[in-house]
N, C-alpha and C. Protein backbone atom coordinates (compact mmCIF):
# COMPACT_ATOMS: atom_id res chain seq x y z
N UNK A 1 15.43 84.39 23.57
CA UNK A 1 16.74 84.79 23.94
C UNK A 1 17.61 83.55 24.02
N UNK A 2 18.55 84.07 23.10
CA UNK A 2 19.73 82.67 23.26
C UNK A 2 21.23 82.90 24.29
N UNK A 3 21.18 81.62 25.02
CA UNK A 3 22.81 82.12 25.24
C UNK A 3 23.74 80.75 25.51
N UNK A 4 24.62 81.25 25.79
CA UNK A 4 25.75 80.21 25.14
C UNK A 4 25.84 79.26 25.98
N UNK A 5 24.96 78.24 26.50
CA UNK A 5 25.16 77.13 27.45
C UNK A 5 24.71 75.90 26.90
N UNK A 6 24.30 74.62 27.10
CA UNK A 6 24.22 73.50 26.60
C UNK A 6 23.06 73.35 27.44
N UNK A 7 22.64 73.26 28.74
CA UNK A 7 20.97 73.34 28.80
C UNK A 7 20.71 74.83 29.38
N UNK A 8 19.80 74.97 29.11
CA UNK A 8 19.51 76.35 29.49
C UNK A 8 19.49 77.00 30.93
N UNK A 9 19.96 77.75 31.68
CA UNK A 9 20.76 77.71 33.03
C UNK A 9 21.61 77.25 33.27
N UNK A 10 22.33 76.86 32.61
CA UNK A 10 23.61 76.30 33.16
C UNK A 10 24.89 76.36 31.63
N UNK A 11 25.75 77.03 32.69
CA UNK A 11 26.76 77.14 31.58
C UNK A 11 27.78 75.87 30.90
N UNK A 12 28.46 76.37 30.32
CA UNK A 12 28.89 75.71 29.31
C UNK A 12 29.99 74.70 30.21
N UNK A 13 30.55 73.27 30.01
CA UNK A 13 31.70 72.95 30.58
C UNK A 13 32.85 73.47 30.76
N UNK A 14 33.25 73.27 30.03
CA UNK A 14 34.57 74.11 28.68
C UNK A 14 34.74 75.42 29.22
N UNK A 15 34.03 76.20 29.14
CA UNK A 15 33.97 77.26 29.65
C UNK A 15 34.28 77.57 31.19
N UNK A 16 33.22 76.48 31.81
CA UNK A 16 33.62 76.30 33.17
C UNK A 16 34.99 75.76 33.55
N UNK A 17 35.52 74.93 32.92
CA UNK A 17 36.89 74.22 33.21
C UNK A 17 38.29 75.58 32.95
N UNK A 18 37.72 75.80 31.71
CA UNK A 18 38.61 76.90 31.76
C UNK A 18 39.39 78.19 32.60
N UNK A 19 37.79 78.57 33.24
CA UNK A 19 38.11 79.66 34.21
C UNK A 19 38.44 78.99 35.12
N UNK A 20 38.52 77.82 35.46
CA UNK A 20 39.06 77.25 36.81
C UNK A 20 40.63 76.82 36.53
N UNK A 21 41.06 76.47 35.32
CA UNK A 21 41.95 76.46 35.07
C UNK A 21 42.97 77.71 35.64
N UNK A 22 42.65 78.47 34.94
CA UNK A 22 43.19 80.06 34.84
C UNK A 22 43.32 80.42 36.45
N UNK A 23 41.80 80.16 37.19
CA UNK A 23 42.54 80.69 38.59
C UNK A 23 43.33 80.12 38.96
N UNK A 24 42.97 78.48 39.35
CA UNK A 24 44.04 77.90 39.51
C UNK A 24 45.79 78.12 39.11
N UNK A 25 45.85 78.46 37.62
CA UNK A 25 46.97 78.24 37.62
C UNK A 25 47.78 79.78 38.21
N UNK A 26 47.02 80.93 38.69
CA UNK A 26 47.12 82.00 39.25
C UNK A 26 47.29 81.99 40.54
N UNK A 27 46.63 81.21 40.82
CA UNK A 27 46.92 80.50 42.66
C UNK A 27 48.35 80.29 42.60
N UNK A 28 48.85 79.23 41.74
CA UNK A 28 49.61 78.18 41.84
C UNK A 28 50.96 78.82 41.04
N UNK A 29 50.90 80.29 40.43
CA UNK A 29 51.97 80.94 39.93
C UNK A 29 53.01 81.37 41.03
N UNK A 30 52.63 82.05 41.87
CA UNK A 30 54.15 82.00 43.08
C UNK A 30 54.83 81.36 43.39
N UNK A 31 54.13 80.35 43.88
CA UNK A 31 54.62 79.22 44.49
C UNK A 31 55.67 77.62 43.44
N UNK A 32 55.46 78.17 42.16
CA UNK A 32 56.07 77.76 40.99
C UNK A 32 57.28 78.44 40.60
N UNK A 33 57.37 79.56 40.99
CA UNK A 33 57.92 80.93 40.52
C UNK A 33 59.07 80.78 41.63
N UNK A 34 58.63 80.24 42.29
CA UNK A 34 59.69 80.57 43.93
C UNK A 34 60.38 79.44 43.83
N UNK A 35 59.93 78.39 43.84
CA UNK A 35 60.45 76.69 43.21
C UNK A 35 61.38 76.94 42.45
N UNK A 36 61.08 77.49 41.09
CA UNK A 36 62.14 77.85 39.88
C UNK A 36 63.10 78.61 40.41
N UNK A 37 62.95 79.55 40.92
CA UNK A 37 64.33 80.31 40.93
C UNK A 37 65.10 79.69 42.33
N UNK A 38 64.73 78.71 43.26
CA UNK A 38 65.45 78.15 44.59
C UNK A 38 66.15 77.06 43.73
N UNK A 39 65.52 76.16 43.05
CA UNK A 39 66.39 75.21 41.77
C UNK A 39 67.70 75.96 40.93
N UNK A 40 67.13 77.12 40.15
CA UNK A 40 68.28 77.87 39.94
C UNK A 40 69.29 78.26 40.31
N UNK A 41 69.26 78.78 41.71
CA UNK A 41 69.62 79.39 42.26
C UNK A 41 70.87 77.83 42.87
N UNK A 42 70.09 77.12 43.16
CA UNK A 42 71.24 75.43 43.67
C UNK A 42 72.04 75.37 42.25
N UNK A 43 71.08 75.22 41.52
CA UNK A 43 72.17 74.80 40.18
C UNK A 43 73.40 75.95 39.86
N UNK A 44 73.03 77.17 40.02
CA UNK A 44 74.28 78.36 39.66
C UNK A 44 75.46 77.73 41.29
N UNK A 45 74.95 77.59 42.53
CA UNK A 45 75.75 77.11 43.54
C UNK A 45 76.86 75.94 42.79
N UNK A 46 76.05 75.06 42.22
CA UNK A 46 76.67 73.62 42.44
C UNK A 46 77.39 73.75 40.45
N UNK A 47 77.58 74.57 40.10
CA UNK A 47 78.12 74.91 38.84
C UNK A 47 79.58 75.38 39.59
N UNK A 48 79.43 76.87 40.09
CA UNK A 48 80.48 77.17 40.72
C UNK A 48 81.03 76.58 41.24
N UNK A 49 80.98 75.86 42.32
CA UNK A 49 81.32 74.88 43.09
C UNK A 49 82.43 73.68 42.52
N UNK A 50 81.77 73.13 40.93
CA UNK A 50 82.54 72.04 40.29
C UNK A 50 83.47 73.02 39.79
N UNK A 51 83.17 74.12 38.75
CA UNK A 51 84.37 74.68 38.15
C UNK A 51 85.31 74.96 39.20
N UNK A 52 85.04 75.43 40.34
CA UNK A 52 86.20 76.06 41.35
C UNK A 52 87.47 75.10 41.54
N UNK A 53 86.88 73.76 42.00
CA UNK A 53 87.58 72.84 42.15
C UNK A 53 88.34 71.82 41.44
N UNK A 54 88.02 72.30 39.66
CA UNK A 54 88.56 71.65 38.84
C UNK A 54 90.15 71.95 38.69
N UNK A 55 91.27 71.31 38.59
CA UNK A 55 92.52 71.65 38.55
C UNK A 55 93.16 72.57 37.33
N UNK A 56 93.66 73.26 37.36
CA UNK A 56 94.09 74.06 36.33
C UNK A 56 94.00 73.61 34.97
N UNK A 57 93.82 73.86 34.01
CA UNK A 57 94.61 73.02 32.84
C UNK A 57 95.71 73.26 31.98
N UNK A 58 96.52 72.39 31.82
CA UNK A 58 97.93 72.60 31.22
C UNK A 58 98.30 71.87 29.87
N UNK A 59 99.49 71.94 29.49
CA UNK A 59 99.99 71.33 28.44
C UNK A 59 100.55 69.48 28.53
N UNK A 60 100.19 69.53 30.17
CA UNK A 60 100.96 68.22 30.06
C UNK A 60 99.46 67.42 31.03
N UNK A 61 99.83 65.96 31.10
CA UNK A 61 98.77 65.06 31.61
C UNK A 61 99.46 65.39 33.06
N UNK A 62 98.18 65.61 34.23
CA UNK A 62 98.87 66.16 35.74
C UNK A 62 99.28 64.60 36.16
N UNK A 63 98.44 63.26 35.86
CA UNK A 63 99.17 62.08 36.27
C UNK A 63 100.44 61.60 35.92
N UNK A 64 100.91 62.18 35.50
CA UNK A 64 102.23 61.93 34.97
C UNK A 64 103.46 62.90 35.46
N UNK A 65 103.68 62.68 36.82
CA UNK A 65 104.23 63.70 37.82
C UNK A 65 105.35 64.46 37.76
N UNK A 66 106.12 64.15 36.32
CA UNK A 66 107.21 64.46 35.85
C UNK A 66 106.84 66.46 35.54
N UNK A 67 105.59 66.70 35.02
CA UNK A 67 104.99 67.41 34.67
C UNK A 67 105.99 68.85 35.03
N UNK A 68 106.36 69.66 34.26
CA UNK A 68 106.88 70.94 34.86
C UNK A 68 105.85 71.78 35.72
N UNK A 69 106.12 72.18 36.97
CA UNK A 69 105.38 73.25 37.99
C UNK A 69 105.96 74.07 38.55
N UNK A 70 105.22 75.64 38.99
CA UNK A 70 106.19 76.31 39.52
C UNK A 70 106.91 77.11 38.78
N UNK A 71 107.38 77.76 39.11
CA UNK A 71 108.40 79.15 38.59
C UNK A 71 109.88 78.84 39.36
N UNK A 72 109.96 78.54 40.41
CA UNK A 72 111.00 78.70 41.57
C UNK A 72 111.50 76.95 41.08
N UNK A 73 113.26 77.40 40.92
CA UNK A 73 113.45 75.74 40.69
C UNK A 73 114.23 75.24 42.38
N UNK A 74 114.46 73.99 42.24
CA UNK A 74 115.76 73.84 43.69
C UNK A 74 116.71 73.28 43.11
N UNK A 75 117.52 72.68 44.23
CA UNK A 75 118.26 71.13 44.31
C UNK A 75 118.29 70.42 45.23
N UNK A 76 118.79 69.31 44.38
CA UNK A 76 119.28 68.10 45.05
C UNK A 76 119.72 66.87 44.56
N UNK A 77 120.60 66.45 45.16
CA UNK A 77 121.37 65.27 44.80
C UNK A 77 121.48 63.77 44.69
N UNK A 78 121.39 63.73 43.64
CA UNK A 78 120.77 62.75 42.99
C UNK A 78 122.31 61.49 42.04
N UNK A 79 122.36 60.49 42.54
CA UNK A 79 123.76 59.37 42.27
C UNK A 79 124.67 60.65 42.47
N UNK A 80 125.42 61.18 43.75
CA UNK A 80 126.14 61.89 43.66
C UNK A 80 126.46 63.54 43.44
N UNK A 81 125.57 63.99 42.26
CA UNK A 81 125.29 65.06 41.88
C UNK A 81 124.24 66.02 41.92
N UNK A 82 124.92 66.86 42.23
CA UNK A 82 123.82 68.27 43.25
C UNK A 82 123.28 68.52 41.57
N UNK A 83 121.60 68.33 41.34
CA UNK A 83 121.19 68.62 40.06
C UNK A 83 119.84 69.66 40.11
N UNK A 84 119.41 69.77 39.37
CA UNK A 84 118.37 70.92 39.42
C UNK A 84 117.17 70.04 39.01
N UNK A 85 116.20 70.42 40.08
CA UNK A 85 114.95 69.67 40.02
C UNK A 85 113.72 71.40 39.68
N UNK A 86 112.53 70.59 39.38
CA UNK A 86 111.41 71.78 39.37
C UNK A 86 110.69 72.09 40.56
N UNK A 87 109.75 72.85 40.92
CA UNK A 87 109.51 73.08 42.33
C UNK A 87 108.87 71.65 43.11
N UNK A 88 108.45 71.09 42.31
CA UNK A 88 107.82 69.61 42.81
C UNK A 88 108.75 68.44 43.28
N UNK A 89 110.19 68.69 42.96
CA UNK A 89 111.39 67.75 43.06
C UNK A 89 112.00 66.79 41.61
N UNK A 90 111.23 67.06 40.83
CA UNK A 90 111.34 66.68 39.39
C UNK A 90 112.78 66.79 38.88
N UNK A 91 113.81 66.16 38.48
CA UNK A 91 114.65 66.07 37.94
C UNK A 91 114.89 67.13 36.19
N UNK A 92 115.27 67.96 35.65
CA UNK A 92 115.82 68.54 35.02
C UNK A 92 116.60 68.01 34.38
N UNK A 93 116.32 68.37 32.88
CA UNK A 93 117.40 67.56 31.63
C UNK A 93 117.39 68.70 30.81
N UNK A 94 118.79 69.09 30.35
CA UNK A 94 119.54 69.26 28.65
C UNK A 94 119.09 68.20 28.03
N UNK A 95 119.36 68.49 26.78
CA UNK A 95 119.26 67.64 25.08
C UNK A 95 120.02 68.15 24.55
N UNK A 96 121.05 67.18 24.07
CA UNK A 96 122.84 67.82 23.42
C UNK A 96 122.15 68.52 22.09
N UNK A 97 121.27 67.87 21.62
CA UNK A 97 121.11 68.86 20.09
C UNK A 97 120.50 70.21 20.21
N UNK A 98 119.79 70.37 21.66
CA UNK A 98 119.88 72.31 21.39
C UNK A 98 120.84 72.94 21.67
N UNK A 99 120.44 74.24 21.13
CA UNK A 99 121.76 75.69 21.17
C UNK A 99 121.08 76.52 22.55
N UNK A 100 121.78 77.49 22.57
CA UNK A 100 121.36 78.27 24.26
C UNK A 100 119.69 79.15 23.39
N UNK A 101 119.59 79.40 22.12
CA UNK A 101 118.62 80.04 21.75
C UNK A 101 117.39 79.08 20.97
N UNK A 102 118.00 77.50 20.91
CA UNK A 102 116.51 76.88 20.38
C UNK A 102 116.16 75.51 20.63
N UNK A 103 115.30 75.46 20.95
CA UNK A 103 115.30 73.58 21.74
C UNK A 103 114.91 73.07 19.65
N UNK A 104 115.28 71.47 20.39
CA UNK A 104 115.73 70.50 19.03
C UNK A 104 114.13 69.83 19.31
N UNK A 105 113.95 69.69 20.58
CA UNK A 105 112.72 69.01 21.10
C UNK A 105 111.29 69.46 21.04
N UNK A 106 110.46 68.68 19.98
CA UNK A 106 109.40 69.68 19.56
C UNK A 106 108.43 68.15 19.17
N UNK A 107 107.38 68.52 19.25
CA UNK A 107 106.68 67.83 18.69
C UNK A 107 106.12 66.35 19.68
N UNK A 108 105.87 65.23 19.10
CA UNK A 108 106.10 63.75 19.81
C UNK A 108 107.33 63.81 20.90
N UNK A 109 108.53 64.73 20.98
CA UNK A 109 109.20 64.67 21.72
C UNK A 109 108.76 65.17 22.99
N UNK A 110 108.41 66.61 22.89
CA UNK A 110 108.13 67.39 23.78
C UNK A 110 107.29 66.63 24.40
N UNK A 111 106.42 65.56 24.17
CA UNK A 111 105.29 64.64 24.78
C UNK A 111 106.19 63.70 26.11
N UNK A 112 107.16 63.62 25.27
CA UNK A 112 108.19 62.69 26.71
C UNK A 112 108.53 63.50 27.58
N UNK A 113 108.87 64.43 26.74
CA UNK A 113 110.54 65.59 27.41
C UNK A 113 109.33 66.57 27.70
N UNK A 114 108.45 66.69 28.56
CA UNK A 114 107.93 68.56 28.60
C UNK A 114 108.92 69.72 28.88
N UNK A 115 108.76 70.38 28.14
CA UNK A 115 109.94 71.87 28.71
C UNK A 115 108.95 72.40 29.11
N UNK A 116 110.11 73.11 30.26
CA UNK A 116 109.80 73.91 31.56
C UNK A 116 109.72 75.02 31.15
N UNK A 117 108.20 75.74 31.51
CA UNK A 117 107.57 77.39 30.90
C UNK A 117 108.54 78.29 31.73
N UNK A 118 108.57 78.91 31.12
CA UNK A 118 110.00 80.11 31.70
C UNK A 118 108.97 81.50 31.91
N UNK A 119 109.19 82.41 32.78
CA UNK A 119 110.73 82.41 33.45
C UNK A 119 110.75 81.68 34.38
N UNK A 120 111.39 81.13 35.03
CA UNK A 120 112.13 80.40 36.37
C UNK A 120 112.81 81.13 37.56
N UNK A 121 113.18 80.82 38.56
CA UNK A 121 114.25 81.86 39.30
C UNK A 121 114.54 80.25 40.26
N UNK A 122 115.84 80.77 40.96
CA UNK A 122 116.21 79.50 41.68
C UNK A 122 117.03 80.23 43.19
N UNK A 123 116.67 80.12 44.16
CA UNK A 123 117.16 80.60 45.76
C UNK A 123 118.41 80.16 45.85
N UNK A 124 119.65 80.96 45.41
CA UNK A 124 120.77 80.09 46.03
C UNK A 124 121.80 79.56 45.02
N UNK A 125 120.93 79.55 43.70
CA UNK A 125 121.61 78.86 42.65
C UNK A 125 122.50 79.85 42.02
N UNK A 126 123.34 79.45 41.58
CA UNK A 126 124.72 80.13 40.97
C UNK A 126 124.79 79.49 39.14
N UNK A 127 124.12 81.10 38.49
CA UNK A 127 124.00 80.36 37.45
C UNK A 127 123.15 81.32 36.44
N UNK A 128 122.67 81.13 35.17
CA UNK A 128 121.96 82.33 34.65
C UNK A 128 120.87 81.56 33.88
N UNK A 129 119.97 82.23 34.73
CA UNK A 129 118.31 81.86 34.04
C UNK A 129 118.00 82.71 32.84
N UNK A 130 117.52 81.97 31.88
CA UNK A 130 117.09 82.63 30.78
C UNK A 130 116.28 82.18 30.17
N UNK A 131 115.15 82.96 28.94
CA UNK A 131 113.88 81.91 28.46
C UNK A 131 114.93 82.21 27.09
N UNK A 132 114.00 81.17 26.32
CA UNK A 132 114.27 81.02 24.63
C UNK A 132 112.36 81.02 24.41
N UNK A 133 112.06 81.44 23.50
CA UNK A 133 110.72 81.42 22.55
C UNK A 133 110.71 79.90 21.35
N UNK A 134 109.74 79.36 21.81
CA UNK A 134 109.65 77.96 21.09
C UNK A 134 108.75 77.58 20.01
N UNK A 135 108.67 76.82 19.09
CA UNK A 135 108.61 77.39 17.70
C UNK A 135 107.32 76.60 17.77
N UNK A 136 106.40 76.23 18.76
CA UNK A 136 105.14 76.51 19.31
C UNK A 136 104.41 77.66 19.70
N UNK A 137 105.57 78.42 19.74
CA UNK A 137 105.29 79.93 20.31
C UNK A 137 105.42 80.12 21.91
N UNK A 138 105.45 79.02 22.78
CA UNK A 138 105.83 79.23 24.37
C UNK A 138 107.02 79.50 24.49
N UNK A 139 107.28 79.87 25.97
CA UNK A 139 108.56 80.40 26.35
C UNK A 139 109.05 79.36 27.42
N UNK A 140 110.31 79.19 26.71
CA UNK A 140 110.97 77.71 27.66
C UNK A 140 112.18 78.39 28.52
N UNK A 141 112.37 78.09 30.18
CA UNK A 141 113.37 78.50 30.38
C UNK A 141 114.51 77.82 29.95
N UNK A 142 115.37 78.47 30.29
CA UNK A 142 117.16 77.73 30.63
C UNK A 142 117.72 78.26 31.59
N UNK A 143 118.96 77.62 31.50
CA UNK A 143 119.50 77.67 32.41
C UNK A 143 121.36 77.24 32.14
N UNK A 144 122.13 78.40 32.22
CA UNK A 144 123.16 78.10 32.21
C UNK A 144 123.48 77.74 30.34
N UNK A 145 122.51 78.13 29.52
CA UNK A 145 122.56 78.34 28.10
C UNK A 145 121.64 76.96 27.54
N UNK A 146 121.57 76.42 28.87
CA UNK A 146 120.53 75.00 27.91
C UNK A 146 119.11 75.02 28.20
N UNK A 147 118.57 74.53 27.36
CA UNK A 147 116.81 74.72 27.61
C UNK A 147 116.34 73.74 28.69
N UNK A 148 115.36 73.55 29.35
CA UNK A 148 115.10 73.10 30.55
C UNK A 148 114.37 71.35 30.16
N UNK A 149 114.04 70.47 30.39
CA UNK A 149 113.19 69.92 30.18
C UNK A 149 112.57 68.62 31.71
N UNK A 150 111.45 68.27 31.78
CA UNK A 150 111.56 67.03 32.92
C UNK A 150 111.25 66.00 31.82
N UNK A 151 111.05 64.83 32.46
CA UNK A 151 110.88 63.36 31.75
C UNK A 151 109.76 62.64 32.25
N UNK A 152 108.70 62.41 31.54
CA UNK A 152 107.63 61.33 32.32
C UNK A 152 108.05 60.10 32.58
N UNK A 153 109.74 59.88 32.11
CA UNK A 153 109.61 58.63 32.57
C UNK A 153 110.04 59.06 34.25
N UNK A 154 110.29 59.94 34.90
CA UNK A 154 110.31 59.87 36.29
C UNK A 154 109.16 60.15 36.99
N UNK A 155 108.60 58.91 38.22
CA UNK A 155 107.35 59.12 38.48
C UNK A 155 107.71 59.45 39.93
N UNK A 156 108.60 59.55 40.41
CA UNK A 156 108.55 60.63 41.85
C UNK A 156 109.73 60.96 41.55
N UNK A 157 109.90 62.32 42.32
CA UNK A 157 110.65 63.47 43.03
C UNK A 157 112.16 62.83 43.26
N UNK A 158 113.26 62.91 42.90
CA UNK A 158 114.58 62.61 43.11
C UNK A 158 114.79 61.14 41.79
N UNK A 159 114.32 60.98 41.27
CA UNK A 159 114.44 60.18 40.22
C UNK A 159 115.03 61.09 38.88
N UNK A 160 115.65 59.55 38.47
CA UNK A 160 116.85 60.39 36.89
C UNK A 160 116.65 59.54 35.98
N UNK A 161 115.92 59.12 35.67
CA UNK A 161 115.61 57.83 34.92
C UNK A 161 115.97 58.79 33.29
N UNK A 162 115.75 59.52 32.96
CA UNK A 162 116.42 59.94 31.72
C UNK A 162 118.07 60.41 31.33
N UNK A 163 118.46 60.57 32.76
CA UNK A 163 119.96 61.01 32.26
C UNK A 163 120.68 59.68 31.53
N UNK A 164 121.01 60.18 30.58
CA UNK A 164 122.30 59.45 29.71
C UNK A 164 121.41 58.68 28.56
N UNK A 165 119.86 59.21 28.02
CA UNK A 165 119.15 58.08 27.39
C UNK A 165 119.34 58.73 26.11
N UNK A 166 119.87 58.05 24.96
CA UNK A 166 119.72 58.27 23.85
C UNK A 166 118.32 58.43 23.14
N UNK A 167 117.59 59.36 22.69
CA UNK A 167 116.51 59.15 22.09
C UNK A 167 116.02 60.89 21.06
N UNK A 168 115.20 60.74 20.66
CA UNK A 168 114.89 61.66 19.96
C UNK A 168 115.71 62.28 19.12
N UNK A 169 117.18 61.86 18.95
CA UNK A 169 117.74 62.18 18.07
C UNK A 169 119.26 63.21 18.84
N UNK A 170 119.25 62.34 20.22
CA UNK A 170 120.27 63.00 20.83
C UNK A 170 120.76 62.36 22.82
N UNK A 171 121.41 62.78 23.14
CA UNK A 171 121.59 62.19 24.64
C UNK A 171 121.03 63.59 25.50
N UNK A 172 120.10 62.83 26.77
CA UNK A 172 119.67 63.53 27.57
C UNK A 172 120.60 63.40 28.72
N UNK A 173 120.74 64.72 29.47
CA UNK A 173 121.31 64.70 30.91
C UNK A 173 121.01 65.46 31.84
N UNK A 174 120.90 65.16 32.95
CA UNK A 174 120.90 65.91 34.08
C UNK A 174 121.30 67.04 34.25
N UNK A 175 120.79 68.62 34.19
CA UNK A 175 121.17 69.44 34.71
C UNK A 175 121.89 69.47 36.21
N UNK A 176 123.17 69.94 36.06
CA UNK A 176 123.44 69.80 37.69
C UNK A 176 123.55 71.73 37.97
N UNK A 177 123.72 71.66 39.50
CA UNK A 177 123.79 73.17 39.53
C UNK A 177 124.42 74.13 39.30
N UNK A 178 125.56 73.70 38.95
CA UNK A 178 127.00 74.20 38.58
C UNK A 178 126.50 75.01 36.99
N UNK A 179 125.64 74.46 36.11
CA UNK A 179 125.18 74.75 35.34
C UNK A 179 126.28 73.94 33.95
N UNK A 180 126.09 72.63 34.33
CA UNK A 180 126.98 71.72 33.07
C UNK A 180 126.12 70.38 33.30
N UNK A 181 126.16 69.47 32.34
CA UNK A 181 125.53 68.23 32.55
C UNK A 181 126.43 67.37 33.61
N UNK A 182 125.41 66.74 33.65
CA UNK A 182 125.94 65.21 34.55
C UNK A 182 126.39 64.14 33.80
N UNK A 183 127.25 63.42 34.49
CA UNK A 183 128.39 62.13 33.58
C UNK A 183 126.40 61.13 33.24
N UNK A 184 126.84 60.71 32.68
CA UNK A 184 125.49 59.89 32.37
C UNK A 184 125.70 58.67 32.96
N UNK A 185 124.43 57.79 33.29
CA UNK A 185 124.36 56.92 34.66
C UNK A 185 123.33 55.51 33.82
N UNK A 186 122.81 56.27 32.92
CA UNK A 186 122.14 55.51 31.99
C UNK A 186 122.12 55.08 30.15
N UNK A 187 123.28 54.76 29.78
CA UNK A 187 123.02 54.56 28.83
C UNK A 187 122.44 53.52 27.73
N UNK A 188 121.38 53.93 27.89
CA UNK A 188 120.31 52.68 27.29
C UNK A 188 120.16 53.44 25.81
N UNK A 189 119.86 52.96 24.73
CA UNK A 189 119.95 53.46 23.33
C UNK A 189 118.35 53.51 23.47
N UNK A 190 117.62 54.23 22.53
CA UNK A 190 116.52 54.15 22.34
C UNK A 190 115.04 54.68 23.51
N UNK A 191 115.88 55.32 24.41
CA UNK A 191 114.82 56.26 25.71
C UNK A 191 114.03 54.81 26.17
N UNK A 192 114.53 53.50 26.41
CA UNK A 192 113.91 53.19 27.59
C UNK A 192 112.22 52.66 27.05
N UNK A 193 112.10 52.31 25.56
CA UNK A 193 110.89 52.20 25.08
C UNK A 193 110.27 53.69 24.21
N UNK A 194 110.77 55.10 24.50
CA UNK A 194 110.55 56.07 24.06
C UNK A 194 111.68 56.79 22.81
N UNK A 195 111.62 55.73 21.89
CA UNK A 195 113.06 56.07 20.80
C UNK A 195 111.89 56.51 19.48
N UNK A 196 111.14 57.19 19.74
CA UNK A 196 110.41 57.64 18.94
C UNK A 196 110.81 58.28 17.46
């Protein structure tokens, strides 16, 4: 009689290692099983967690505070003139080369000049809000027949650093609230380094 061992009574190694394997790793299946899904279970936490807190994303760089925000515009007065800022305090500009139905400002411009996503509304203001459709396809407000825009070159809240700057192929100014530009305060040719 033959059987499958290497001395006779005694079984095979291999064989032996194996089934110890197998229980073992049957022992050791829950407790693997429970590990995996408590890891999972942190990683789905700490996923949520980063996306939640990531800031919106937009069309413009958020360090660059000029940035249009908000729906609701204000004022305030700025060298004299009561002007229209965005909800953040951002200063508001016309560009003489648009019409009440199409901004001139497109492209490398719009990179200086962001226009303000419409609709808008303003508490108080005396004046007529309106969007135009932009040949990006967004909707830019206005205001008072001109399209809206802020300026990165203003890096806080009550700054005008674009009114009166020649560039892009036209003079920028200050929206004031009255709904007409502001006398210009700056006339520098060429936007100040931005004569793109």
């Amino acid at each position: 009689m033959q059987h499958h061992t290497t001395w006779p009574g005694r079984p095979r190694p291999a064989a032996r290692g194996a089934r110890r394997r197998t229980a073992r790793w049957q022992d050791r299946h829950p407790r693997w099983m429970g590990w995996l899904a408590t890891a999972a279970a942190v990683a789905a936490t700490l996923i949520v967690a980063a996306c939640g807190s990531s800031p919106p994303a937009s069309g413009t760089t958020p360090s660059r505070g000029a940035a249009a925000s908000g729906n609701v515009l204000k004022t305030t007065t700025i060298n004299g003139a009561s002007v229209l800022t965005n909800s953040r305090g951002f200063t508001l500009y016309s560009f003489d080369p648009d019409t009440s139905t199409r901004s001139n400002c497109n492209g490398q411009c719009a990179k200086f000049w962001p226009p303000v996503n419409g609709p808008v509304t303003g508490s108080g203001i005396m004046g007529t809000f309106a969007t135009i459709k932009r040949s990006d396809g967004t909707t830019q407000a206005t205001f008072g027949g001109h399209p809206l825009y802020t300026y990165i070159g203003d890096k806080s809240p009550g700054q005008a650093k674009g009114n009166g700057l020649n560039a892009a192929g036209g003079v920028w100014h200050e929206v004031t609230a009255a709904g007409t530009t502001a006398p210009a305060t700056n006339t520098s040719a060429g936007g100040g380094g931005y004569g793109y």
